[in-house]
PDB file of N, CA and C in Angstrom:
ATOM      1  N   UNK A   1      47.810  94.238 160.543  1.00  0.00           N
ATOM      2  CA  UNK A   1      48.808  94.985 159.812  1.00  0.00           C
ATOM      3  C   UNK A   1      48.878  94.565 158.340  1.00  0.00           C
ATOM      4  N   UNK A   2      48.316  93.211 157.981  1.00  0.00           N
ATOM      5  CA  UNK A   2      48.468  92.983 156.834  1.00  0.00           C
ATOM      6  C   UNK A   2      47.571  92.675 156.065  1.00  0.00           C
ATOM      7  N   UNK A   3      47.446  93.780 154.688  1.00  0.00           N
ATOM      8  CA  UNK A   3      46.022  93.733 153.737  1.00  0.00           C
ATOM      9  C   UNK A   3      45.885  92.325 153.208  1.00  0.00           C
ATOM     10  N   UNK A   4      46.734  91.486 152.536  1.00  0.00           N
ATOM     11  CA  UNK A   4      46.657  90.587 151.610  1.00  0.00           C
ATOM     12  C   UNK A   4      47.933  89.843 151.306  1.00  0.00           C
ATOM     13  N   UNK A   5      47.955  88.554 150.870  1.00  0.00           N
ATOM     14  CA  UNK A   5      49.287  88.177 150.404  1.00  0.00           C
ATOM     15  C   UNK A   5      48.843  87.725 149.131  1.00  0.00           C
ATOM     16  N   UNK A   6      49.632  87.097 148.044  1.00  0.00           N
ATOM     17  CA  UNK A   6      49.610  86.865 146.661  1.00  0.00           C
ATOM     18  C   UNK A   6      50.768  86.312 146.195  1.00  0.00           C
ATOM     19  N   UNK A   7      50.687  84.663 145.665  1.00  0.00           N
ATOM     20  CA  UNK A   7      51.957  83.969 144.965  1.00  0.00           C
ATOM     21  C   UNK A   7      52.190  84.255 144.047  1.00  0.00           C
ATOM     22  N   UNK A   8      53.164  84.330 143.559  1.00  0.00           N
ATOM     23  CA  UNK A   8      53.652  84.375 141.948  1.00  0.00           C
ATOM     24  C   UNK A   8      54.722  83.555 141.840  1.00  0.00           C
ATOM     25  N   UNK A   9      55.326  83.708 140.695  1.00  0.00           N
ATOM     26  CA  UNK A   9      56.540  83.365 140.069  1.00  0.00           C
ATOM     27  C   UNK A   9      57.159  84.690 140.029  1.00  0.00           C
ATOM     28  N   UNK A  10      58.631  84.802 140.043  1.00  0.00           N
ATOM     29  CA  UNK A  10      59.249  86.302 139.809  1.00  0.00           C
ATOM     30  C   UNK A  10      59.901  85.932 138.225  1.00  0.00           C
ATOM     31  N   UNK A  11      60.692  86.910 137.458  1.00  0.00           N
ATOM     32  CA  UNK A  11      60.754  86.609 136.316  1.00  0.00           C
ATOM     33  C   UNK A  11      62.255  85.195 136.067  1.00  0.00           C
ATOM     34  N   UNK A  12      62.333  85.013 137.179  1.00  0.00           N
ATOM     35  CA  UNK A  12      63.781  84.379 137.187  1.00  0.00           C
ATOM     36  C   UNK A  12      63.355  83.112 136.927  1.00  0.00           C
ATOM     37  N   UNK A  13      61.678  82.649 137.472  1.00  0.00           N
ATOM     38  CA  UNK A  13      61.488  81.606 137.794  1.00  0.00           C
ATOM     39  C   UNK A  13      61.314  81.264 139.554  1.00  0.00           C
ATOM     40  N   UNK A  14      61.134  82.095 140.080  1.00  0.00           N
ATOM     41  CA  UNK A  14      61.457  81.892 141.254  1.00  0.00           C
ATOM     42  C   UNK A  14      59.829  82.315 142.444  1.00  0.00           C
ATOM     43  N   UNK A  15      59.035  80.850 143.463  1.00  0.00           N
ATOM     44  CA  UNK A  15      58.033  81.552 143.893  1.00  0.00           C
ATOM     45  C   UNK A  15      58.440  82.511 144.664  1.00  0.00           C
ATOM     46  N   UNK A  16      57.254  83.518 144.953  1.00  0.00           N
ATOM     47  CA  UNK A  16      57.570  84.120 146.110  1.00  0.00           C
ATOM     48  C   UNK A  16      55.760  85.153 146.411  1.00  0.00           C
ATOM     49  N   UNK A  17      56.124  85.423 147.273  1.00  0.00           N
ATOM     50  CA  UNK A  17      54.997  85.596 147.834  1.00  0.00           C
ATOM     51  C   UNK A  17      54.909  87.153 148.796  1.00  0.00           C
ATOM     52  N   UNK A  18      53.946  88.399 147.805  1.00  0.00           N
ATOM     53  CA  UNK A  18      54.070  89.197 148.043  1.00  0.00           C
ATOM     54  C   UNK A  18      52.871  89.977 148.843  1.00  0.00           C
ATOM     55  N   UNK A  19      53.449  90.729 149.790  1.00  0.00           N
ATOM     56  CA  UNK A  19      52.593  90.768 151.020  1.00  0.00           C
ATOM     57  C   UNK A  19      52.091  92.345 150.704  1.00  0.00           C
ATOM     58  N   UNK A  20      50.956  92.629 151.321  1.00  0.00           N
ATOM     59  CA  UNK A  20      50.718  94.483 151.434  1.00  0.00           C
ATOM     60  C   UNK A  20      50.281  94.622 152.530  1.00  0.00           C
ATOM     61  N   UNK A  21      50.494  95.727 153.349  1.00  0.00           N
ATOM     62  CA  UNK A  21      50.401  96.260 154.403  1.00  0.00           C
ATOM     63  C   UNK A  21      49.110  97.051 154.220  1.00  0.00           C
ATOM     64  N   UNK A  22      48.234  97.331 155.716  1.00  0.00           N
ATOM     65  CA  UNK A  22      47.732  98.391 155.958  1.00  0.00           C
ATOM     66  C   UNK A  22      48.449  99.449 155.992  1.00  0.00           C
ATOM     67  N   UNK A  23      47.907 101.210 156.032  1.00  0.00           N
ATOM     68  CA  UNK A  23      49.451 102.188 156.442  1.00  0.00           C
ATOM     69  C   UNK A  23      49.290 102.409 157.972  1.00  0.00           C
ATOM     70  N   UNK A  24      49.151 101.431 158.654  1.00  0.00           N
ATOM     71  CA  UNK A  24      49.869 101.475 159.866  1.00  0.00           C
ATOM     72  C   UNK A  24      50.578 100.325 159.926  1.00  0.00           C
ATOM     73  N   UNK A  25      49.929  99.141 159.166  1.00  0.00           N
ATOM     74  CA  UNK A  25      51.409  98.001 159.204  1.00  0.00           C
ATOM     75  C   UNK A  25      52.058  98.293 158.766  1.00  0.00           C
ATOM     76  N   UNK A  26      52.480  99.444 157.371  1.00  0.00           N
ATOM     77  CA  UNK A  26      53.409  99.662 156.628  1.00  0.00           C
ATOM     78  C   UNK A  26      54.460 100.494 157.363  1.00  0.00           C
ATOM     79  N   UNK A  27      54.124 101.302 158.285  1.00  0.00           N
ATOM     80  CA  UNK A  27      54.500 102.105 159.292  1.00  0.00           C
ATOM     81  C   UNK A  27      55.401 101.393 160.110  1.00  0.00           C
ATOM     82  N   UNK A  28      54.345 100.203 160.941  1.00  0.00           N
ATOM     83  CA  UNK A  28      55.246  99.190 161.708  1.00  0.00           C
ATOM     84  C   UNK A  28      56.487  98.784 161.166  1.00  0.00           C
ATOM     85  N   UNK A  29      55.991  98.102 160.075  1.00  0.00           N
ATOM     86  CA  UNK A  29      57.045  97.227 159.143  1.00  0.00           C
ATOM     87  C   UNK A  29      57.848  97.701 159.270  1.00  0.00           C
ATOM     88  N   UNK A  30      57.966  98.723 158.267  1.00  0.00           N
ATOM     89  CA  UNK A  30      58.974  99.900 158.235  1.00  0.00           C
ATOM     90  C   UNK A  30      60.428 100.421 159.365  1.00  0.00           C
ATOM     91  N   UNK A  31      59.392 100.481 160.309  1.00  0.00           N
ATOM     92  CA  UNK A  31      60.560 100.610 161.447  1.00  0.00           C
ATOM     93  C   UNK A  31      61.010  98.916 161.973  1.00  0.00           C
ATOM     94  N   UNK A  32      60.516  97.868 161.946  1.00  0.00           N
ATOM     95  CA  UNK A  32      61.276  96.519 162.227  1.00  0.00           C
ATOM     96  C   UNK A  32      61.718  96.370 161.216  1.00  0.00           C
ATOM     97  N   UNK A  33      61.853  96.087 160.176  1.00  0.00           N
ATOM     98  CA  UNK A  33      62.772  95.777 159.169  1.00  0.00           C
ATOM     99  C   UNK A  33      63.845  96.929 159.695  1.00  0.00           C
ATOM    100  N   UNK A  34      63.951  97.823 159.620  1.00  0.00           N
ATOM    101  CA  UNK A  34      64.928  99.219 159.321  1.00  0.00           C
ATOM    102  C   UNK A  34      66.022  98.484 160.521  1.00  0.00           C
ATOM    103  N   UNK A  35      65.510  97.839 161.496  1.00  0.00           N
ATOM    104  CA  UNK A  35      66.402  98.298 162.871  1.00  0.00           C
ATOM    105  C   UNK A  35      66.663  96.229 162.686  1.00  0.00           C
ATOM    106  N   UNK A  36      66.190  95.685 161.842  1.00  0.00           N
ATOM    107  CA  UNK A  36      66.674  93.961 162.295  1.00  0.00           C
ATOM    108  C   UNK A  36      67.023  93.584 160.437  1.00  0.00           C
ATOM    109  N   UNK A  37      67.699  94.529 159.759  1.00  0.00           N
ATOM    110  CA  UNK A  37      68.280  93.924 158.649  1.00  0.00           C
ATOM    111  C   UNK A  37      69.176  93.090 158.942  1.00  0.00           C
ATOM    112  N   UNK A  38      69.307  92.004 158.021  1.00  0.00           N
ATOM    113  CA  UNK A  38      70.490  90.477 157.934  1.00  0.00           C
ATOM    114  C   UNK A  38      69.675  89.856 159.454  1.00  0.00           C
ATOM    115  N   UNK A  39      68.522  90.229 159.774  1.00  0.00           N
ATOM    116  CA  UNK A  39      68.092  89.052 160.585  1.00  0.00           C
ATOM    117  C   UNK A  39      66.818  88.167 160.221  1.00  0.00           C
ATOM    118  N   UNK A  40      65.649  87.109 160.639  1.00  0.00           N
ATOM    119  CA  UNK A  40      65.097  86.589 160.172  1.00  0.00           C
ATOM    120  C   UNK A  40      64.109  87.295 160.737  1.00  0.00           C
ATOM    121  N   UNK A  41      62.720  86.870 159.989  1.00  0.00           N
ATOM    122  CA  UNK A  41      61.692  87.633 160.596  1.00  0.00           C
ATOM    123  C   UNK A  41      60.293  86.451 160.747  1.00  0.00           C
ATOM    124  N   UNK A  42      59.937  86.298 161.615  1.00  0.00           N
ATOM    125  CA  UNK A  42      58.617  85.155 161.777  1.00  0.00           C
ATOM    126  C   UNK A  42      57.536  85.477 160.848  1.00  0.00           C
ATOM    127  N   UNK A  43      56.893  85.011 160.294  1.00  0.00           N
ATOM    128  CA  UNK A  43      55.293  84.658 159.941  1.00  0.00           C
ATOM    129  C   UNK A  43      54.433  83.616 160.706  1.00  0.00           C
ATOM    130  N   UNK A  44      53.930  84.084 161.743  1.00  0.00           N
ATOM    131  CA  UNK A  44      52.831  83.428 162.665  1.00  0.00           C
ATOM    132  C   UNK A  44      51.843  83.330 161.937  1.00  0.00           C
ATOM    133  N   UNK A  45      51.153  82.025 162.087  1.00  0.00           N
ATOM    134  CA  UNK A  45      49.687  81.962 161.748  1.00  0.00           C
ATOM    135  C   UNK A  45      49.183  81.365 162.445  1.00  0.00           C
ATOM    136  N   UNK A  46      47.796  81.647 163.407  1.00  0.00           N
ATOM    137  CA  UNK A  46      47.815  81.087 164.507  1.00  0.00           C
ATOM    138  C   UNK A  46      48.487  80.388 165.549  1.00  0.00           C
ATOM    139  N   UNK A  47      49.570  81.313 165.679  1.00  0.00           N
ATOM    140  CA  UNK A  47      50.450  81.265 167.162  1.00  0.00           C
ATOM    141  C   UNK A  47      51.347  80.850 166.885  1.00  0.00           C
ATOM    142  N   UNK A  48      51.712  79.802 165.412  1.00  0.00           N
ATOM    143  CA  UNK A  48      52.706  78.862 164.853  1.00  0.00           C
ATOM    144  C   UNK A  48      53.397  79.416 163.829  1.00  0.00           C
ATOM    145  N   UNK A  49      54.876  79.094 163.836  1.00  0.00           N
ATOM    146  CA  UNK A  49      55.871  79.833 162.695  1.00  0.00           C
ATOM    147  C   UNK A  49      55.438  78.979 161.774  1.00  0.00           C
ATOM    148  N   UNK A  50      55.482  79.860 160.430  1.00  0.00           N
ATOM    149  CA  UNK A  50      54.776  79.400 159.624  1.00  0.00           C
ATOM    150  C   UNK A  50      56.118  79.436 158.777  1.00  0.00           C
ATOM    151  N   UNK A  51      56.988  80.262 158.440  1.00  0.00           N
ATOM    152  CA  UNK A  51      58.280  80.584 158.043  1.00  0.00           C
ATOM    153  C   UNK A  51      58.760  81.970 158.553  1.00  0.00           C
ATOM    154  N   UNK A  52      60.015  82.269 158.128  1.00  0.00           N
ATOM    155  CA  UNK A  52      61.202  83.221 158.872  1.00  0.00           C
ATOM    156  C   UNK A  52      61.802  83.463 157.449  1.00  0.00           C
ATOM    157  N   UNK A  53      61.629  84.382 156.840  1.00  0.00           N
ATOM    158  CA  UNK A  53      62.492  84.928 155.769  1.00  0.00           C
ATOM    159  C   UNK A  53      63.341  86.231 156.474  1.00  0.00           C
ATOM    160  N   UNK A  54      64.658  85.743 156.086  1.00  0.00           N
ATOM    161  CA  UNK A  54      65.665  86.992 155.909  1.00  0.00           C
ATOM    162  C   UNK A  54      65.084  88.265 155.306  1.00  0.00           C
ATOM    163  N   UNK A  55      65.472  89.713 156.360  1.00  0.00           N
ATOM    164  CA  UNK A  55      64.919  91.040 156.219  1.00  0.00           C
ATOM    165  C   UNK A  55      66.478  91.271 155.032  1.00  0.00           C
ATOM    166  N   UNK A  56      66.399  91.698 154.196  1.00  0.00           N
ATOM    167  CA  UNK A  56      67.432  92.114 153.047  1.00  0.00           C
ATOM    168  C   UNK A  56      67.910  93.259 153.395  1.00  0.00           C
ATOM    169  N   UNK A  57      66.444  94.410 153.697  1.00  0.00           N
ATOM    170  CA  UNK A  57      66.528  95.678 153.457  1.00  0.00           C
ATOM    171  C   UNK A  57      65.477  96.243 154.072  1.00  0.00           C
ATOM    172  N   UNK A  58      65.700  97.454 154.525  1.00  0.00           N
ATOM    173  CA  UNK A  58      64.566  98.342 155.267  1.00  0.00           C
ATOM    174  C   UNK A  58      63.024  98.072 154.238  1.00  0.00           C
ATOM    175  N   UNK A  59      61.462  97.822 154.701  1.00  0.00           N
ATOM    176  CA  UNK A  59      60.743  97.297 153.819  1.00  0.00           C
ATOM    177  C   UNK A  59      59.712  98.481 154.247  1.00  0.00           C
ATOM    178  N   UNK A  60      59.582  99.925 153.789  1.00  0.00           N
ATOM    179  CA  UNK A  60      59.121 101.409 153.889  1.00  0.00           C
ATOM    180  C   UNK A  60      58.208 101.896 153.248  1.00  0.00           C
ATOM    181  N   UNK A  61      57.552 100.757 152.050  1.00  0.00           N
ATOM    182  CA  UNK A  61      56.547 100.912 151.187  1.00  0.00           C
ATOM    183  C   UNK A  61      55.223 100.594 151.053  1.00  0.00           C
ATOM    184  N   UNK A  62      55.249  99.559 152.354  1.00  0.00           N
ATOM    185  CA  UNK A  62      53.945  99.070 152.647  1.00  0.00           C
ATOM    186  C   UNK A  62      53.583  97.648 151.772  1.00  0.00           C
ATOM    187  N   UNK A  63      54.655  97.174 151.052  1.00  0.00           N
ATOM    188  CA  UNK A  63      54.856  95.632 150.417  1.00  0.00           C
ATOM    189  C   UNK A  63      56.290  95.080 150.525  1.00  0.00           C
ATOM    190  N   UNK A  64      55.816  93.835 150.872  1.00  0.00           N
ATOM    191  CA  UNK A  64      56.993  93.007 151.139  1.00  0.00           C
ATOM    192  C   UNK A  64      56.759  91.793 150.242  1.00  0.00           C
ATOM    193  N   UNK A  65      58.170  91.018 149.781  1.00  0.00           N
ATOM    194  CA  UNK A  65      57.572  89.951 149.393  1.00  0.00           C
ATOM    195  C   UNK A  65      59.207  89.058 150.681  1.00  0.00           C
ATOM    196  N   UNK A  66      58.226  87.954 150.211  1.00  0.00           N
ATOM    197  CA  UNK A  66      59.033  86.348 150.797  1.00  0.00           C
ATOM    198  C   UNK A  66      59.537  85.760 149.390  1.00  0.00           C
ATOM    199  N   UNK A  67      60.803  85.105 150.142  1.00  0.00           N
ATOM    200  CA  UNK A  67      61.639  83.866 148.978  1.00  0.00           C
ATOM    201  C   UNK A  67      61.849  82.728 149.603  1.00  0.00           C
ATOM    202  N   UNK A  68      61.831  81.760 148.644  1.00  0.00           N
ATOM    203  CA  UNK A  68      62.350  80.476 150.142  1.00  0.00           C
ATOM    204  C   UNK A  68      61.609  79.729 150.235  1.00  0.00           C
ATOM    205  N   UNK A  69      60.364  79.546 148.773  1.00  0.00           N
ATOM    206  CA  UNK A  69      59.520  78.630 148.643  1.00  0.00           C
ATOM    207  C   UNK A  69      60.257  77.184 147.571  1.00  0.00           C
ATOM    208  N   UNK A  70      59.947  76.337 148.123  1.00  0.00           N
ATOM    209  CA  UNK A  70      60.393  75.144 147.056  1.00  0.00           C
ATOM    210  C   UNK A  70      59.551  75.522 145.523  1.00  0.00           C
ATOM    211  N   UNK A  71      58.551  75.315 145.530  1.00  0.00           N
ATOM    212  CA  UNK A  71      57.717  75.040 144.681  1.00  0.00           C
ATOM    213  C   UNK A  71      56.449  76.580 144.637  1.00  0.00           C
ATOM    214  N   UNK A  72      56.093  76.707 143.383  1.00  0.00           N
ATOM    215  CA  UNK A  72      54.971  77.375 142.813  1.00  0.00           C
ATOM    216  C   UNK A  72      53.650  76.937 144.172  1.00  0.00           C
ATOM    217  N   UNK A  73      53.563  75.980 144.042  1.00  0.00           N
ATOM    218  CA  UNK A  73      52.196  75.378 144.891  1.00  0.00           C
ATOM    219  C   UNK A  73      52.426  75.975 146.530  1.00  0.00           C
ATOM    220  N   UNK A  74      53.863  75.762 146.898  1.00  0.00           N
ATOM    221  CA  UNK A  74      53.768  75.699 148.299  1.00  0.00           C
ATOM    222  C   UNK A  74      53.589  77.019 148.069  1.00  0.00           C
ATOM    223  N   UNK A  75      53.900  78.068 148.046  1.00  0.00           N
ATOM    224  CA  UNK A  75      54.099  79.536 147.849  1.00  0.00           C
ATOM    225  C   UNK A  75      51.914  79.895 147.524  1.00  0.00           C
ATOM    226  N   UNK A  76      51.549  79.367 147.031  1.00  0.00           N
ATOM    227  CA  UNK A  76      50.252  79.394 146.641  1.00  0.00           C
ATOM    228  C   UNK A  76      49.405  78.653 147.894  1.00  0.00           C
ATOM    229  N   UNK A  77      49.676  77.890 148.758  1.00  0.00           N
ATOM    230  CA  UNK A  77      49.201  77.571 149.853  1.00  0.00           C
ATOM    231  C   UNK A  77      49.648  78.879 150.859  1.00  0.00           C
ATOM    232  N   UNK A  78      51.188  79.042 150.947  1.00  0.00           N
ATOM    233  CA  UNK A  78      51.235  79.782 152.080  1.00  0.00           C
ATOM    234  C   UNK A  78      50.178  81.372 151.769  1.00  0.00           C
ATOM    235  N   UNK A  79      50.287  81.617 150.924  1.00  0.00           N
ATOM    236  CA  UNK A  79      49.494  82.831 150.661  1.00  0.00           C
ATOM    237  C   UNK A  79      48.064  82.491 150.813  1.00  0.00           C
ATOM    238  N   UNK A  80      47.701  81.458 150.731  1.00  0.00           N
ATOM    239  CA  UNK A  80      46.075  80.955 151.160  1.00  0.00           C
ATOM    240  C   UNK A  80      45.840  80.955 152.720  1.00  0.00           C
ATOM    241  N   UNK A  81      47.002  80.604 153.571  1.00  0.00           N
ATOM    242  CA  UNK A  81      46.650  80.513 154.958  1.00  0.00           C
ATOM    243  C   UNK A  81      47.024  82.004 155.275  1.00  0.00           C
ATOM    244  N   UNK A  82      47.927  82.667 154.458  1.00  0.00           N
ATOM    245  CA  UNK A  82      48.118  83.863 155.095  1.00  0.00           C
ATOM    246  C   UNK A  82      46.829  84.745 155.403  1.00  0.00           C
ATOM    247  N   UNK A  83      45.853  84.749 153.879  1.00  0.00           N
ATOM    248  CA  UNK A  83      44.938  85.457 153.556  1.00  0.00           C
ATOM    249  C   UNK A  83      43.517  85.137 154.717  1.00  0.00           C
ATOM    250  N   UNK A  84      43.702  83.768 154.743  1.00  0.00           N
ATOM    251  CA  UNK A  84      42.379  83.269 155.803  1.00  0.00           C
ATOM    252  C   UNK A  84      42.873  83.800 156.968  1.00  0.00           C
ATOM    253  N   UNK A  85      44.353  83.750 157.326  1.00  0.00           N
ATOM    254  CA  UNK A  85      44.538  84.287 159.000  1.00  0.00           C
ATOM    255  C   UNK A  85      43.764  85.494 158.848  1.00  0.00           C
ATOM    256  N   UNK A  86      44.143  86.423 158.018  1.00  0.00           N
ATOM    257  CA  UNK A  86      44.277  88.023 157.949  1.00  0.00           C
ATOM    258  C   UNK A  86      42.564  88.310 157.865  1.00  0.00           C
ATOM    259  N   UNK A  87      41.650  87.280 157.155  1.00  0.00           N
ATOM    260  CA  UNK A  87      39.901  87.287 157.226  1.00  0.00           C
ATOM    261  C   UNK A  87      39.340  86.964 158.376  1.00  0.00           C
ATOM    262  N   UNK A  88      40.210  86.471 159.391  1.00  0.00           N
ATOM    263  CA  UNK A  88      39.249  85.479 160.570  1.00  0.00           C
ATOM    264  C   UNK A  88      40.006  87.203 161.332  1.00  0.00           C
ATOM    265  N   UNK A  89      40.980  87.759 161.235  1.00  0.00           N
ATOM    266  CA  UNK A  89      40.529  88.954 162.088  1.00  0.00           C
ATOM    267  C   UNK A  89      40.061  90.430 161.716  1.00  0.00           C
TER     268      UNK A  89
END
């Protein structure tokens, strides 16, 4: 379901880490976010929670991003394991 992830900084100063969908993950997405807003949502990477960011808002566009990184770096790792999960299938 998921094309790619990518760290940044947002303009606040803040990492975060923005995800893109295939358009059938975007599809998926779309309807779990819509129906589990104000709840948390897993990131598995190989079988293991990797983190759980709070759904804000219905996510219908086929990109999501994550907040809730300490640091620039960690946010730049998690998007490195995201990207290798998403190559090994």
């Amino acid at each position: 379901a998921l094309k790619s992830a990518t760290a940044r900084i947002t303009r606040q100063g803040f990492p975060v880490i923005y995800r893109a969908f295939t358009p059938e993950g975007a599809k998926w997405f779309g309807s779990v976010t819509g129906q589990n807003v104000g709840k948390r949502i897993a990131i598995l990477i190989d079988g293991h929670v990797y983190c759980a960011p709070k759904i804000a808002s219905p996510i219908t566009n086929g990109k999501a991003e994550a907040v809730g990184f300490a640091t620039e770096a960690e946010a730049i790792k998690s998007a490195q394991k995201i990207n290798d999960a998403i190559s090994k299938h």
